[in-house]
C-alpha atoms as a PDB file:
ATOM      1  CA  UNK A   1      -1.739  78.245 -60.385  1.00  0.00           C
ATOM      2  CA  UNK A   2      -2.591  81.528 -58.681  1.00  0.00           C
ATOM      3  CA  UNK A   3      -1.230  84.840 -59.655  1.00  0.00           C
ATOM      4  CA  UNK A   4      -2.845  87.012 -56.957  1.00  0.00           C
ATOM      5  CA  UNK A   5      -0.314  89.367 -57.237  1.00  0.00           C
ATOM      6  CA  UNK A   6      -0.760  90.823 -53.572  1.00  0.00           C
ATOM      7  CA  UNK A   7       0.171  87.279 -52.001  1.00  0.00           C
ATOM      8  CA  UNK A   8       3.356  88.202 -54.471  1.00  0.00           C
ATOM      9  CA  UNK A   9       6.821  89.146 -53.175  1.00  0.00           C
ATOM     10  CA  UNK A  10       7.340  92.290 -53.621  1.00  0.00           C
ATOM     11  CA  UNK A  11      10.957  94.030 -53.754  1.00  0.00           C
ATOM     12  CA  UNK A  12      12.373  97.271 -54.843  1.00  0.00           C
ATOM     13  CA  UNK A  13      14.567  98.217 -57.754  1.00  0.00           C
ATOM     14  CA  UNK A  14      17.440  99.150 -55.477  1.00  0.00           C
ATOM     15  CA  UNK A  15      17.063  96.182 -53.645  1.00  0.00           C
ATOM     16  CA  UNK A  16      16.953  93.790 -56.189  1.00  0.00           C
ATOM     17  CA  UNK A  17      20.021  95.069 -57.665  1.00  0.00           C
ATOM     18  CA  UNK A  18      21.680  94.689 -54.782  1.00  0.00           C
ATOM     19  CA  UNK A  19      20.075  91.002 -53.992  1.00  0.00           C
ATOM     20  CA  UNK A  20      19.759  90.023 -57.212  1.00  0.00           C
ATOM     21  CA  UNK A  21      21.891  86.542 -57.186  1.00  0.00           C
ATOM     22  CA  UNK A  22      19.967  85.512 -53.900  1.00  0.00           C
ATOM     23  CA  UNK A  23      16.850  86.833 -55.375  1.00  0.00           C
ATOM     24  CA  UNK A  24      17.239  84.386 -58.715  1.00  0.00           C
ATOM     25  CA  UNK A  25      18.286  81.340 -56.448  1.00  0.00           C
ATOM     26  CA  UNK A  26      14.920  82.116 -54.404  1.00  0.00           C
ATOM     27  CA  UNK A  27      12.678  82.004 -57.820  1.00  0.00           C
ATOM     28  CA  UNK A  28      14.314  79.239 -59.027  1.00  0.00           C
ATOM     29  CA  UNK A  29      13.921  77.094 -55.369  1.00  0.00           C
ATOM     30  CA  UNK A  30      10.191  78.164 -54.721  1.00  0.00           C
ATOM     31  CA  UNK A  31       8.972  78.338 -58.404  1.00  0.00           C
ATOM     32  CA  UNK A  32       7.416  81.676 -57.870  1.00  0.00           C
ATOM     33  CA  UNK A  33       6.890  85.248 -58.486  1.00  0.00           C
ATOM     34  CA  UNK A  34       8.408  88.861 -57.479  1.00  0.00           C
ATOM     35  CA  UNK A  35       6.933  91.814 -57.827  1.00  0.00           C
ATOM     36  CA  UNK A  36       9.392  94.761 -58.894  1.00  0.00           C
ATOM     37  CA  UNK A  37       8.487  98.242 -57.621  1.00  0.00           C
ATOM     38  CA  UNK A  38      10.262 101.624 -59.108  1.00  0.00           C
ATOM     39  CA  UNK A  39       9.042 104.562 -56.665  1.00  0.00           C
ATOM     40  CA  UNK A  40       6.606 102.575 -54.836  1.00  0.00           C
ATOM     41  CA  UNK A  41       4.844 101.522 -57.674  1.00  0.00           C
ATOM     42  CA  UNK A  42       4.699  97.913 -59.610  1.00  0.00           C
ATOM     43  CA  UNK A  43       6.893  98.167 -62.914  1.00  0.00           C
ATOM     44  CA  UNK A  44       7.790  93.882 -63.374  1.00  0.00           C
ATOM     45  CA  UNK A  45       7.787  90.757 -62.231  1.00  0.00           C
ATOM     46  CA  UNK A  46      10.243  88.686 -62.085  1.00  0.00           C
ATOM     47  CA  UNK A  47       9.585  84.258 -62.761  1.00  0.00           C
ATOM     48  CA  UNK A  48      11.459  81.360 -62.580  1.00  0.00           C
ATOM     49  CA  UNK A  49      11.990  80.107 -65.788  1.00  0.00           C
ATOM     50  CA  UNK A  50      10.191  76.534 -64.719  1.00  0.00           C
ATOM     51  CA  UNK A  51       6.886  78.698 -63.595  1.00  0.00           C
ATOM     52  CA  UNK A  52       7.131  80.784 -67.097  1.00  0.00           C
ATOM     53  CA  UNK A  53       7.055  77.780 -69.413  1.00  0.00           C
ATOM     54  CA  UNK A  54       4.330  76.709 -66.775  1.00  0.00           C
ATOM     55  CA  UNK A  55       2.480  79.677 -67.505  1.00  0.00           C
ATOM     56  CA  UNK A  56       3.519  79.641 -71.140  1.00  0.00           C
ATOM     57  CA  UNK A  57       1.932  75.681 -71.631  1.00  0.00           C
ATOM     58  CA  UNK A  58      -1.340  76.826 -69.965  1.00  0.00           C
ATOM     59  CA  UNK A  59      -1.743  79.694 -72.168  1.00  0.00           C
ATOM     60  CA  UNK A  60      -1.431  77.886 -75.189  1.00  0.00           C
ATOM     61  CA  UNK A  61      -3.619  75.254 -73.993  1.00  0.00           C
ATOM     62  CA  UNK A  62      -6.198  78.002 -73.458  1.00  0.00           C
ATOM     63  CA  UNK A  63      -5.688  79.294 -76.540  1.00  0.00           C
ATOM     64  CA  UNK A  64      -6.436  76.049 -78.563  1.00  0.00           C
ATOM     65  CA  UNK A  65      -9.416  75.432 -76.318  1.00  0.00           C
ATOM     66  CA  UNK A  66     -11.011  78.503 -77.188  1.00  0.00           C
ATOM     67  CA  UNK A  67     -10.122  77.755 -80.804  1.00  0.00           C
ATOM     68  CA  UNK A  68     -12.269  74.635 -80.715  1.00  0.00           C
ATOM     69  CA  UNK A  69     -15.501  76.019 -78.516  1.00  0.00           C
ATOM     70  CA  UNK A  70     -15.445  78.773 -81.359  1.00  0.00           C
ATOM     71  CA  UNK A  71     -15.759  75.564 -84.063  1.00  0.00           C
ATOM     72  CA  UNK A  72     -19.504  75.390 -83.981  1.00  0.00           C
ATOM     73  CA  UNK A  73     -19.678  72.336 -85.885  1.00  0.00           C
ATOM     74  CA  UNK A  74     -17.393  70.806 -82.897  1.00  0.00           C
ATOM     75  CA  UNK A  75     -19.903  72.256 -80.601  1.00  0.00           C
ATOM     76  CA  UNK A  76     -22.579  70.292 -82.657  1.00  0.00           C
ATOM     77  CA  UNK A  77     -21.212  67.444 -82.189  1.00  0.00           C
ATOM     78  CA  UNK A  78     -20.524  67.012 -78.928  1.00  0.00           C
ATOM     79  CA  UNK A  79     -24.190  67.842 -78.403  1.00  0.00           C
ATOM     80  CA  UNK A  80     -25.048  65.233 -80.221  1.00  0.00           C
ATOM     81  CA  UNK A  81     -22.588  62.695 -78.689  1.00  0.00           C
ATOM     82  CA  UNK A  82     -24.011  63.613 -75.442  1.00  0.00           C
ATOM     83  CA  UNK A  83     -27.823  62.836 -76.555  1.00  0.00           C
ATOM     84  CA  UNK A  84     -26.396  59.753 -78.388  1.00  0.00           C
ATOM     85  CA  UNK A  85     -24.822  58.791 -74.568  1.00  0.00           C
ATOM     86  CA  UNK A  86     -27.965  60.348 -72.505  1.00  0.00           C
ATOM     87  CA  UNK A  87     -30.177  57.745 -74.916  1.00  0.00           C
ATOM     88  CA  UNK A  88     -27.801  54.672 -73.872  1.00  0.00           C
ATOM     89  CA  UNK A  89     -26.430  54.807 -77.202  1.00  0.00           C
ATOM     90  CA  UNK A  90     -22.782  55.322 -76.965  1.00  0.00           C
ATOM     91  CA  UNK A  91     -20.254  52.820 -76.363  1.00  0.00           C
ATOM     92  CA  UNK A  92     -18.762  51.452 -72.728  1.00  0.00           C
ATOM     93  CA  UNK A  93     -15.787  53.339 -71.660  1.00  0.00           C
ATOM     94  CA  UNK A  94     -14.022  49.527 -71.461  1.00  0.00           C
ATOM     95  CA  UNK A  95     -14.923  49.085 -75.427  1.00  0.00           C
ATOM     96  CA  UNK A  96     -14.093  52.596 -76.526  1.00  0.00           C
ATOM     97  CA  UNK A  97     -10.396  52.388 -73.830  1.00  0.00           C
ATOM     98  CA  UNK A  98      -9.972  48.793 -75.912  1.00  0.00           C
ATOM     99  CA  UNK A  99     -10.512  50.786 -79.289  1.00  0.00           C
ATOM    100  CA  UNK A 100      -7.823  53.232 -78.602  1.00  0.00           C
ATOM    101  CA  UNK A 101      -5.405  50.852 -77.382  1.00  0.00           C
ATOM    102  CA  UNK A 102      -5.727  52.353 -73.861  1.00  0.00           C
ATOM    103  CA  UNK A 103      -6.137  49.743 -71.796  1.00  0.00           C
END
């Protein structure tokens, strides 16, 4: 997902009142971003609501991955899962799929 807001559409306040039904059938056909301006300048942007709960389900995926790289003891032990693996130790991928009813 990129949010390089320069390859953004950008639109006016003005205009965007004046466009705004066509504007919201745009956002909701391409799934992506406008730019509002007031006096030249940035103020908003404006999603679809499909790209926001995009955005919104990434974020909180983030969030819970930083969570468990700041666990330590996690950390610990998926060093020591990887030595157990590096040391032909740890278990097929076909047993451990089997296991967990994967496959």
């Amino acid at each position: 997902m990129d949010m390089d807001i320069i390859q953004s559409t950008f639109i006016g306040a003005y205009e965007l009142r004046k466009n705004l039904t066509a504007l919201l059938n745009k956002l909701q056909r391409r799934k992506e971003e406008i730019v509002v301006t007031q006096n030249g300048k940035p103020a908003a942007m404006l999603l679809s609501l499909d790209k926001y709960i995009e955005m919104k389900e990434l974020n909180e995926e983030l969030e819970d991955s930083l969570k468990e790289l700041a666990n330590k003891e996690y950390i610990k032990s998926i060093i020591y899962e990887v030595e157990q693996v590096k040391q032909g130790k740890g278990k097929k991928a076909s047993k451990l799929f089997k296991e967990l009813g994967i496959r």
